[in-house]
Protein backbone atom coordinates (compact mmCIF):
# COMPACT_ATOMS: atom_id res chain seq x y z
CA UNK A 1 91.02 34.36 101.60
CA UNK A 2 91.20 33.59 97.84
CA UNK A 3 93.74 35.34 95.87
CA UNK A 4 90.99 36.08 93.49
CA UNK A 5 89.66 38.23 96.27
CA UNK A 6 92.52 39.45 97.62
CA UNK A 7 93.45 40.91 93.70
CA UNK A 8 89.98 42.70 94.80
CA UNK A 9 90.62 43.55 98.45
CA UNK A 10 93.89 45.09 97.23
CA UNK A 11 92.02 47.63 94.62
CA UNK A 12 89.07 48.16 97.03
CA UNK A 13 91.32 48.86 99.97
CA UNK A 14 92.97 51.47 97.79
CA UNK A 15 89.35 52.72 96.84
CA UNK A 16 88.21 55.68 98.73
CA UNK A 17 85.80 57.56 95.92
CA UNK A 18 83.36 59.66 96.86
CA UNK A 19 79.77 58.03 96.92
CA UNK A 20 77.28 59.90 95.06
CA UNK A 21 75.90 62.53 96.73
CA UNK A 22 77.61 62.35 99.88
CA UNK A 23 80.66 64.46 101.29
CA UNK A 24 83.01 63.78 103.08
CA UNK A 25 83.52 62.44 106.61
CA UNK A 26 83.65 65.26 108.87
CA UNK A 27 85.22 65.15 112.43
CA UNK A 28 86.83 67.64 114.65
CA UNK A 29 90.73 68.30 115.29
CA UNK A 30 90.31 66.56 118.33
CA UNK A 31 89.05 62.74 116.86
CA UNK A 32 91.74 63.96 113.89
CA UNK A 33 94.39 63.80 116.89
CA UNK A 34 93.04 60.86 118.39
CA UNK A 35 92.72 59.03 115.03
CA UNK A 36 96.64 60.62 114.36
CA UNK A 37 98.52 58.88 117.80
CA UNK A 38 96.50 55.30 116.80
CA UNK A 39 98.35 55.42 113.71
CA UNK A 40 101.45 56.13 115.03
CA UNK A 41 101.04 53.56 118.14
CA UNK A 42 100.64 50.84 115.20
CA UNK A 43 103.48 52.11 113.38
CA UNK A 44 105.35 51.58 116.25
CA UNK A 45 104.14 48.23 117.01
CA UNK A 46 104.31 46.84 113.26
CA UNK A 47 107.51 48.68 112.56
CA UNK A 48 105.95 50.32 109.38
CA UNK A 49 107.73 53.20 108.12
CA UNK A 50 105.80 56.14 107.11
CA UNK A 51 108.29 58.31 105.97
CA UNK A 52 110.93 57.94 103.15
CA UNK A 53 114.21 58.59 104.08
CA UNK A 54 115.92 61.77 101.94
CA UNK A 55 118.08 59.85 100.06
CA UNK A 56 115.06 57.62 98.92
CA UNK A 57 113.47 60.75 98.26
CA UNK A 58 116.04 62.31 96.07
CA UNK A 59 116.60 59.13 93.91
CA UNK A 60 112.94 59.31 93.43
CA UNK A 61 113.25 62.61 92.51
CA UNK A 62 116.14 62.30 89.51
CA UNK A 63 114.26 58.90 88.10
CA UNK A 64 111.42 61.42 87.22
CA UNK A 65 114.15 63.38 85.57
CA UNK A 66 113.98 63.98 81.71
CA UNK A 67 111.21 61.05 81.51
CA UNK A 68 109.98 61.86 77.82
CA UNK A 69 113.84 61.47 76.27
CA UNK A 70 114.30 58.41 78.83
CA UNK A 71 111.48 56.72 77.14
CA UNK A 72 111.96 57.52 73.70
CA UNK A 73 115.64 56.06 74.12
CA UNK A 74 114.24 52.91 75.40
CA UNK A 75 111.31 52.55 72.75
CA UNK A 76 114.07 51.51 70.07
CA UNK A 77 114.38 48.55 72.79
CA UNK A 78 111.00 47.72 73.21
CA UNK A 79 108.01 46.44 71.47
CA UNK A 80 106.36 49.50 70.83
CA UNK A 81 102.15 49.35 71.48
CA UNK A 82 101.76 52.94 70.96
CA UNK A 83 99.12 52.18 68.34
CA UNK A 84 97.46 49.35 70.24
CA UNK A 85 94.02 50.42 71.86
CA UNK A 86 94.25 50.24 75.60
CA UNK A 87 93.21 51.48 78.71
CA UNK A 88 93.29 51.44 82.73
CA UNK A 89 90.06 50.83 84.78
CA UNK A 90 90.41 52.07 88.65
CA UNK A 91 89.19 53.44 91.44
CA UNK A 92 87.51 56.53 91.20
CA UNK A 93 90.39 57.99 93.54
CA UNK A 94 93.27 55.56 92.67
CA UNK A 95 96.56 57.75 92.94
CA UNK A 96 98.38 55.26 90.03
CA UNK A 97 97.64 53.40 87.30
CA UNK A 98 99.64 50.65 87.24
CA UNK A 99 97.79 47.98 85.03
CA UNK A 100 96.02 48.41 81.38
CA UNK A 101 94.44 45.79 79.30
CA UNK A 102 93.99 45.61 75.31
CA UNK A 103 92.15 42.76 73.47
CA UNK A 104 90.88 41.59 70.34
CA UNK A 105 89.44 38.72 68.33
CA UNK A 106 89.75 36.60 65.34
CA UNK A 107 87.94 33.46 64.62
CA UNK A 108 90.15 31.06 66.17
CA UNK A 109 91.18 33.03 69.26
CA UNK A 110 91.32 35.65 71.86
CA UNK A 111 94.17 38.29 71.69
CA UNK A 112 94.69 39.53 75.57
CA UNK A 113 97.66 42.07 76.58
CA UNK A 114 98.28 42.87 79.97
CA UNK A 115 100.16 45.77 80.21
CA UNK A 116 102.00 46.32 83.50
CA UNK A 117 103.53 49.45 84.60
CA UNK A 118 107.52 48.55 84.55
CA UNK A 119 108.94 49.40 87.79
CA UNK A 120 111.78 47.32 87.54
CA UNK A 121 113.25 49.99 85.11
CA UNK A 122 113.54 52.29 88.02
CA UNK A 123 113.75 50.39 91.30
CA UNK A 124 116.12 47.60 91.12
CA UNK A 125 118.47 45.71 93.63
CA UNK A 126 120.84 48.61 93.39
CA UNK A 127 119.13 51.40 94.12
CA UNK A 128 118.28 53.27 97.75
CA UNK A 129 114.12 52.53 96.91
CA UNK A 130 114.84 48.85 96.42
CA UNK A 131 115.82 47.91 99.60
CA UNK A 132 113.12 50.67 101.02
CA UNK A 133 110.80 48.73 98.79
CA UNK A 134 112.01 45.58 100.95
CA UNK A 135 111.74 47.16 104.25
CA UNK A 136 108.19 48.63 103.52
CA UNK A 137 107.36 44.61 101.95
CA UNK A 138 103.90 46.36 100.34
CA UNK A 139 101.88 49.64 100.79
CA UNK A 140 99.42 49.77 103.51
CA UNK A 141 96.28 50.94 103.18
CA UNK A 142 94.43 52.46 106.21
CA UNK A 143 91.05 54.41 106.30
CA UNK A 144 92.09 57.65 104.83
CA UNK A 145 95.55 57.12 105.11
CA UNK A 146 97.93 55.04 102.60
CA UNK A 147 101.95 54.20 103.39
CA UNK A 148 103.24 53.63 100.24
CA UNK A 149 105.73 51.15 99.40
CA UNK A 150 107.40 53.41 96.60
CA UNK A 151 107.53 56.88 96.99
CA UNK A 152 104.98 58.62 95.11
CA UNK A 153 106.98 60.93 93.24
CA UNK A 154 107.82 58.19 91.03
CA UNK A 155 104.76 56.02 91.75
CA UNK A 156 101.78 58.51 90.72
CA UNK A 157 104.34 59.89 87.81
CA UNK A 158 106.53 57.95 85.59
CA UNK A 159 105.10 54.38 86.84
CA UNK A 160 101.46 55.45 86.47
CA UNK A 161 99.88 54.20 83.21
CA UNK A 162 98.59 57.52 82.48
CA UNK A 163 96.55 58.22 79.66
CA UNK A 164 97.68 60.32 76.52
CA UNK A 165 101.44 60.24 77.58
CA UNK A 166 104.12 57.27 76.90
CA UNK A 167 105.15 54.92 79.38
CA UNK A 168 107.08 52.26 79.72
CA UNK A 169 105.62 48.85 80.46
CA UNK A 170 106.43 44.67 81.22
CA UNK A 171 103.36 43.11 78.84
CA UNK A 172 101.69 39.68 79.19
CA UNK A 173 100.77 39.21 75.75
CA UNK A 174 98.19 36.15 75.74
CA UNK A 175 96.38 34.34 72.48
CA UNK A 176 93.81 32.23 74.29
CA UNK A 177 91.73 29.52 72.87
CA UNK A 178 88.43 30.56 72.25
CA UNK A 179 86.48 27.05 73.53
CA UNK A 180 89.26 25.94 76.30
CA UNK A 181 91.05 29.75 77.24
CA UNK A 182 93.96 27.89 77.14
CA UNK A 183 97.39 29.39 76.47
CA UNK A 184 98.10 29.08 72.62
CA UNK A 185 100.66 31.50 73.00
CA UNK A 186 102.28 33.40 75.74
CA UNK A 187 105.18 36.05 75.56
CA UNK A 188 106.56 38.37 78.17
CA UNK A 189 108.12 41.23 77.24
CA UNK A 190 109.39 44.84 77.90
CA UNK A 191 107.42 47.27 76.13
CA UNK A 192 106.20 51.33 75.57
CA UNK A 193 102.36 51.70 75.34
CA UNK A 194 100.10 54.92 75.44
CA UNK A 195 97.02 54.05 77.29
CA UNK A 196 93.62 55.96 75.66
CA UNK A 197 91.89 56.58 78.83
CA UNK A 198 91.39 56.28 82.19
CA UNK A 199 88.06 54.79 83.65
CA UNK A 200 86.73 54.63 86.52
CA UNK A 201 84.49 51.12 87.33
CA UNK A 202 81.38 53.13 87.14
CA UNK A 203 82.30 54.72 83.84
CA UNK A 204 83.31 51.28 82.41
CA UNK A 205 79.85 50.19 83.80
CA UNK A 206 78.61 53.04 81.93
CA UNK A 207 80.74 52.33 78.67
CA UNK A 208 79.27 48.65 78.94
CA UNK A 209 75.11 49.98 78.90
CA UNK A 210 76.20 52.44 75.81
CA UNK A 211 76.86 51.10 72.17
CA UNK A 212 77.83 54.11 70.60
CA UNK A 213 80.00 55.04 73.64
CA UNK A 214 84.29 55.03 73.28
CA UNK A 215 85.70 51.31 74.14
CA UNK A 216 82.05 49.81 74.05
CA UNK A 217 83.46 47.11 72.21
CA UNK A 218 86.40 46.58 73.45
CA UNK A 219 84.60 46.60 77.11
CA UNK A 220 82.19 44.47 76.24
CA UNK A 221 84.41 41.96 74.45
CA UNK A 222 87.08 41.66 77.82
CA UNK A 223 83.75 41.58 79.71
CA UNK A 224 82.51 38.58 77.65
CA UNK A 225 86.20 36.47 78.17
CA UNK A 226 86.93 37.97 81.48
CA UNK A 227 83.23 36.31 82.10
CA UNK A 228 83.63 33.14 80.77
CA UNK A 229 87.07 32.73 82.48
CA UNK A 230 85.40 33.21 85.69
CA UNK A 231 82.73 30.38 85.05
CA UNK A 232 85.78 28.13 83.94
CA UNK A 233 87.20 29.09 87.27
CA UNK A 234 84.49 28.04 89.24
CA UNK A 235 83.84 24.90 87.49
CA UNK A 236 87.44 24.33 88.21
CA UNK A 237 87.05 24.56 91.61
CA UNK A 238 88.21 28.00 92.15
CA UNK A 239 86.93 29.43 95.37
CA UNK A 240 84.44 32.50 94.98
CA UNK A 241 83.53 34.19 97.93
CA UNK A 242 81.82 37.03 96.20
CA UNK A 243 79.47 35.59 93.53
CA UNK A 244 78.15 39.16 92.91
CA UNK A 245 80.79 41.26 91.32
CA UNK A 246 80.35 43.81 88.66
CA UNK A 247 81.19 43.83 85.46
CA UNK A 248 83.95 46.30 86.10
CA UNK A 249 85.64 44.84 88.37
CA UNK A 250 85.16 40.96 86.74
CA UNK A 251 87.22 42.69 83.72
CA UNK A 252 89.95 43.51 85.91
CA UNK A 253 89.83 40.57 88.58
CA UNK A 254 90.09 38.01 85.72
CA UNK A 255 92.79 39.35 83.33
CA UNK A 256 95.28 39.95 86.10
CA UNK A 257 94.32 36.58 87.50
CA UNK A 258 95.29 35.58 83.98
CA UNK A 259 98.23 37.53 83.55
CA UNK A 260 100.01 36.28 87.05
CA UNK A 261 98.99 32.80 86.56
CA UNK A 262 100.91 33.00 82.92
CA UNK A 263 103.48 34.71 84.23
CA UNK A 264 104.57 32.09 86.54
CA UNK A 265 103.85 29.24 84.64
CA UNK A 266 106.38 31.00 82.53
CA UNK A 267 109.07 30.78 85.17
CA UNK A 268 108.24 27.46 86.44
CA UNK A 269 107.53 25.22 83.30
CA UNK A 270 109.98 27.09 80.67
CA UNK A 271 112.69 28.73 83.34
CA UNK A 272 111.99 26.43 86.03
CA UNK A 273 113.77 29.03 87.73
CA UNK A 274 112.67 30.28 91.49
CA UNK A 275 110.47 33.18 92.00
CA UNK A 276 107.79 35.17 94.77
CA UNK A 277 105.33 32.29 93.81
CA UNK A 278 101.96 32.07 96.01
CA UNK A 279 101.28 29.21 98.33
CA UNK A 280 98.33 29.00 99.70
CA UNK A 281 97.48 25.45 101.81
CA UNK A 282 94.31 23.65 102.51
CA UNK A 283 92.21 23.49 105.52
CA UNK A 284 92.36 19.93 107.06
CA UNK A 285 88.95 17.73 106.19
CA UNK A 286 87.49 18.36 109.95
CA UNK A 287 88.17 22.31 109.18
CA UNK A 288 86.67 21.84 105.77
CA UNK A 289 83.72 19.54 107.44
CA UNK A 290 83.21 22.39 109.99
CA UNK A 291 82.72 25.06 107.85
CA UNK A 292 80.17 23.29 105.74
CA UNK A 293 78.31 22.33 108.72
CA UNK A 294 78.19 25.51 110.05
CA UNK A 295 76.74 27.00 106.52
CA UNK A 296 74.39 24.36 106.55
CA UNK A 297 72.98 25.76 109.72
CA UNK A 298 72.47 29.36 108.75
CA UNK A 299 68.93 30.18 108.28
CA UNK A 300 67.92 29.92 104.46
CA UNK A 301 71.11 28.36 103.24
CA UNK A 302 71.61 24.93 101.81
CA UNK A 303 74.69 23.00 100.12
CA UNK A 304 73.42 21.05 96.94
CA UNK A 305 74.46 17.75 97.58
CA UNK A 306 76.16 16.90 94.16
CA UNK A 307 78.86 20.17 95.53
CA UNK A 308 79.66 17.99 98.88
CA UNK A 309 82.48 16.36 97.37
CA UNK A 310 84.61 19.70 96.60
CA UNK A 311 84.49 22.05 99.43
CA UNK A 312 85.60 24.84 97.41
CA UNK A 313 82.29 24.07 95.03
CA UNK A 314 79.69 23.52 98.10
CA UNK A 315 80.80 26.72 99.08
CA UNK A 316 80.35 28.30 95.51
CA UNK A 317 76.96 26.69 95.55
CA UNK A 318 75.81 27.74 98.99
CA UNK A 319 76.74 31.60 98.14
CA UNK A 320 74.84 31.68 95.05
CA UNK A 321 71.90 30.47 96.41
CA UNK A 322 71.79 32.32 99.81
CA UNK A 323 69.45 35.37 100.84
CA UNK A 324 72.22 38.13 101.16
CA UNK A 325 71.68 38.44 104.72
CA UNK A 326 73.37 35.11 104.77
CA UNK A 327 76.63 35.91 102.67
CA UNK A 328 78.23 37.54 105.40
CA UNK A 329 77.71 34.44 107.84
CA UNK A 330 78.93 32.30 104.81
CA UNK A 331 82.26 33.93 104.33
CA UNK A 332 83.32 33.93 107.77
CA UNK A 333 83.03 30.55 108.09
CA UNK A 334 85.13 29.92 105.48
CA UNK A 335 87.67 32.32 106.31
CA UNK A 336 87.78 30.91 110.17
CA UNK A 337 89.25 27.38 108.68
CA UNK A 338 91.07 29.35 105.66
CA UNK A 339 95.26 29.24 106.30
CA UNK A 340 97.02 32.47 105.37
CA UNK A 341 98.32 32.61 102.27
CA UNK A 342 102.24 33.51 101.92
CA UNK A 343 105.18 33.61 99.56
CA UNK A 344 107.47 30.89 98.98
CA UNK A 345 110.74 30.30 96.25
CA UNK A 346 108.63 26.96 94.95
CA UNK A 347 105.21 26.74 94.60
CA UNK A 348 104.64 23.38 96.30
CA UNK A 349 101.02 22.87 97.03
CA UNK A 350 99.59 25.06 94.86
CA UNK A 351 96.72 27.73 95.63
CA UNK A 352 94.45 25.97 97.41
CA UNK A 353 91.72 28.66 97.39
CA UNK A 354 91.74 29.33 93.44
CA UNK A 355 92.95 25.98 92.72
CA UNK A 356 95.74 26.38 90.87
CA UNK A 357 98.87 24.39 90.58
CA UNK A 358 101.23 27.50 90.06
CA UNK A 359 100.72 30.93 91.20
CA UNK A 360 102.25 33.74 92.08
CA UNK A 361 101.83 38.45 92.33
CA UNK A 362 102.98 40.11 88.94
CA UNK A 363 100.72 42.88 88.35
CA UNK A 364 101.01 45.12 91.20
CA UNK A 365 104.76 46.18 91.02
CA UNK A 366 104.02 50.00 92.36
CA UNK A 367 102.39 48.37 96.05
CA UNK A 368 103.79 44.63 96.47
CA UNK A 369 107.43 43.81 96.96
CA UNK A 370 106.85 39.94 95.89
CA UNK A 371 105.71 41.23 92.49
CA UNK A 372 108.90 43.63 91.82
CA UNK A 373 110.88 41.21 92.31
CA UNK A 374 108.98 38.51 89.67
CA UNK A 375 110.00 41.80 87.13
CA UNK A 376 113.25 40.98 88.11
CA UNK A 377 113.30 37.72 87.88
CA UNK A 378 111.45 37.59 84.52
CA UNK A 379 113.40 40.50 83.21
CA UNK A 380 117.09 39.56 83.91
CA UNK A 381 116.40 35.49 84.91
CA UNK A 382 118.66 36.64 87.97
CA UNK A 383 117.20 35.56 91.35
CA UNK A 384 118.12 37.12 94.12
CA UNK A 385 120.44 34.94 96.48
CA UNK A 386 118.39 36.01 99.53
CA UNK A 387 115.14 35.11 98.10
CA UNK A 388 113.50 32.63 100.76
CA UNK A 389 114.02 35.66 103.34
CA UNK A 390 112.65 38.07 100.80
CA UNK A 391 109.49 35.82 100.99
CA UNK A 392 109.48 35.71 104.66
CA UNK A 393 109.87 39.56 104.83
CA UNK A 394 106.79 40.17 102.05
CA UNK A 395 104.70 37.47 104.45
CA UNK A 396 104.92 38.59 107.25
CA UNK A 397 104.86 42.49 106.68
CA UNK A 398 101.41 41.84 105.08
CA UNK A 399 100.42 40.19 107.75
CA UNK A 400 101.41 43.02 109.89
CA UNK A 401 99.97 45.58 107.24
CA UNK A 402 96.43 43.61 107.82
CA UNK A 403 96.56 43.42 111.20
CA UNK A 404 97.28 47.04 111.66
CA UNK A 405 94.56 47.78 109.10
CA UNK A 406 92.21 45.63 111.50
CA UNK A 407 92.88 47.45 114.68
CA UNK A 408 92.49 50.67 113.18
CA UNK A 409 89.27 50.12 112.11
CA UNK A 410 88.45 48.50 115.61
CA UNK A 411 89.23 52.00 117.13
CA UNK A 412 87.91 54.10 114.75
CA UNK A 413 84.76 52.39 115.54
CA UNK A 414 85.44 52.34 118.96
CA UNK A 415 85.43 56.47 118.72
CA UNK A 416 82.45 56.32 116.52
CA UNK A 417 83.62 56.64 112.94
CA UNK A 418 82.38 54.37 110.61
CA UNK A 419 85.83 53.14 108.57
CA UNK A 420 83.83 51.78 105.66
CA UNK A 421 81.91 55.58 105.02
CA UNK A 422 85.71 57.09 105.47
CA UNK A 423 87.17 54.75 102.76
CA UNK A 424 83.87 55.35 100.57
CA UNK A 425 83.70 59.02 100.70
CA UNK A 426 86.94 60.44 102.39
CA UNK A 427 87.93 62.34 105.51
CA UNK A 428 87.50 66.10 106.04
CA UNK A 429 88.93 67.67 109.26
CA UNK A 430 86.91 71.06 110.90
CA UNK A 431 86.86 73.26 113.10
CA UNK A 432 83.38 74.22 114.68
CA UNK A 433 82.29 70.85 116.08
CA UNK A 434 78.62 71.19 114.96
CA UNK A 435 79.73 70.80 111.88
CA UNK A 436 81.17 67.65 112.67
CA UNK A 437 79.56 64.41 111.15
CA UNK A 438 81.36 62.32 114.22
CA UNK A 439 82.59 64.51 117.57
CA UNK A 440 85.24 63.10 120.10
CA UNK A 441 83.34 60.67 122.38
CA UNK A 442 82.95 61.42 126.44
CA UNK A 443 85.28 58.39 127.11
CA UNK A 444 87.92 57.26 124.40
CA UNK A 445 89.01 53.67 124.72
CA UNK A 446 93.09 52.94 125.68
């Protein structure tokens, strides 16, 4: 899978919302019990801890401690983009806010921030929720049910971009050429910001359709560079396995692209330092080869033949032109050849999927261990001495996050609830069967 989509898959995962005018899932104590010892089962299995341990718990507990003084102490230190219009755009049920955006233009060029909630400030190497942080390697997200990496007393409060109060933040402050979106400046730095509001993507949707509505402009200007950075992608050669995204969630998708590619071109090219960077390889040309052949056999697909050169492109090419009962078919035949994508301490190879030479997690500090530690590492320059296993350790426990995620959908559908209408629109336990949506099945699988 493309980073590109798994910046989505990430935010999506997270995304449980309510869908308009439906309620929640309903199912009886029983499935609730059933549902409850698969859980634990894959805890077990994948060694993922679901509890914080009390002294995690009570250094969570004093960092959330006298936050407005803490801040104002630290804004003498920082860049302060108090007055700098900016906002979050989420899920409609995201629990933290942990990434805001502010833009503007002049003739020559773009002005893109992107603000990151600074978790560094509070977890660092020395501290109990550090090396919880390492243990948990990222948050997992299950139907209905999230294990966080960072406890949420400090995750939904003093990291959470929240709008109307102060907070601190690590910005990616980006002047962009208007014609070529190329880097004419780039700083990283520690910062205080107030964000204006919190959308949801339907309200920025919303925002988008309605000129005289608050952040219109400033909407519809990200959309219109967050746009044209994801044509330049594709022309590139980036890998797009979901040519129909909204405007939303292009906005978001393609600034924190931005924003982590900078990043680590900062640490590479001007540090040349070691960091979490992103290495994703290639399939082998007789993966590639059957892929494409097997695309080219679905029913009302065909690859353009000027796109056969570049897999990445015929693949592009084929999803944009296919009936959507095809995109489905398309996608898994990609991701059937596609290598797993992991963390190493030098990006050798590149991203295969997006096509980039240097890449690497910076923007989700509150869920993913491998970007903490790139705050670290761009903060203090200091990299850890046990980094290459702290790359192994975020690798593999998001493989085993993933594959946990997988087999609990497998048995929720197994016991007949749908996963997908339990992340859409939430999970309500009841009493009285018949007013269950799902009841426990005659046989349950073991």
């Amino acid at each position: 899978m493309s980073d590109a989509d798994a910046e989505r898959e990430d935010r999506d995962q997270a995304a449980a919302g309510t869908a308009e005018g439906q309620g929640p899932v309903r199912i009886t104590e029983g499935l609730a019990e059933l549902l409850e010892e698969k859980r634990e089962d894959l805890f077990e299995e994948f060694e993922i801890r679901d509890k914080f341990p009390a002294e995690v718990k009570r250094e969570a507990r004093e960092r959330t401690e006298d936050v407005v003084a803490e801040i104002e102490s630290e804004a003498d230190e920082r860049r302060d983009l108090r007055d700098l219009t900016t906002w979050t755009t989420d899920p409609a049920d995201a629990q933290d806010f942990d990434d805001a955006i502010s833009i503007r233009e002049d003739d020559e060029e773009y002005h893109l921030w992107v603000h990151i909630a600074d978790v560094s400030h509070y977890v660092h190497p020395e501290s109990a929720m550090w090396e919880e942080a390492v243990q948990r390697g990222n948050t997992v997200y299950l139907p209905g049910y999230t294990i966080h990496m960072l406890p949420p007393t400090l995750a939904e409060t003093v990291c959470s971009l929240v709008p109307n109060e102060d907070r601190l933040a690590h910005t990616v402050e980006m002047r962009l050429d208007k014609e070529t979106l190329g880097f004419e400046e780039l700083d990283i730095y520690k910062s205080v910001i107030e964000s204006d509001e919190r959308l949801t993507y339907s309200q920025c949707e919303k925002r988008l359709d309605d000129p005289d509505a608050p952040l219109h402009a400033e909407n519809t200007l990200a959309y219109e560079v967050a746009d044209q950075m994801h044509e330049q992608r594709k022309e590139d050669g980036s890998l797009v396995l979901n040519p129909s995204r909204d405007r939303a969630h292009t906005i978001i998708e393609e600034c924190m692209l931005k924003a982590n590619k900078a990043v680590t071109h900062e640490l590479m090219w001007n540090r040349g330092v070691e960091a979490m960077y992103r290495v994703h390889p290639q399939p082998t040309p007789d993966q590639w080869n059957d892929a494409l052949r097997e695309i080219q056999e679905t029913e009302g697909v065909s690859i353009p033949g000027a796109s056969w050169d570049d897999p990445r492109k015929a693949v592009n090419a084929a999803l944009e032109e296919a009936p959507p009962r095809a995109l489905n078919k398309i996608q898994r035949a990609v991701l059937k050849v596609m290598p797993r994508a992991k963390y190493m301490n030098d990006p050798f190879g590149g991203h295969h999927a997006l096509n980039f030479d240097i890449y690497g997690h910076f923007t989700s500090p509150i869920r993913r261990l491998s970007d903490l530690i790139n705050h670290w590492i761009v903060h203090t320059n200091d990299v850890p001495e046990n980094l290459v296993k702290l790359c192994d350790r975020a690798s593999d426990k998001q493989k085993d996050g993933e594959t946990a995620e997988r087999l609990y959908k497998q048995f929720m559908n197994e016991v007949g609830v749908d996963p997908y209408a339990v992340n859409n629109r939430g999970l309500e336990v009841v009493d009285d069967p018949e007013e269950a949506t799902h009841d426990v099945p005659e046989t349950v699988p073991e």
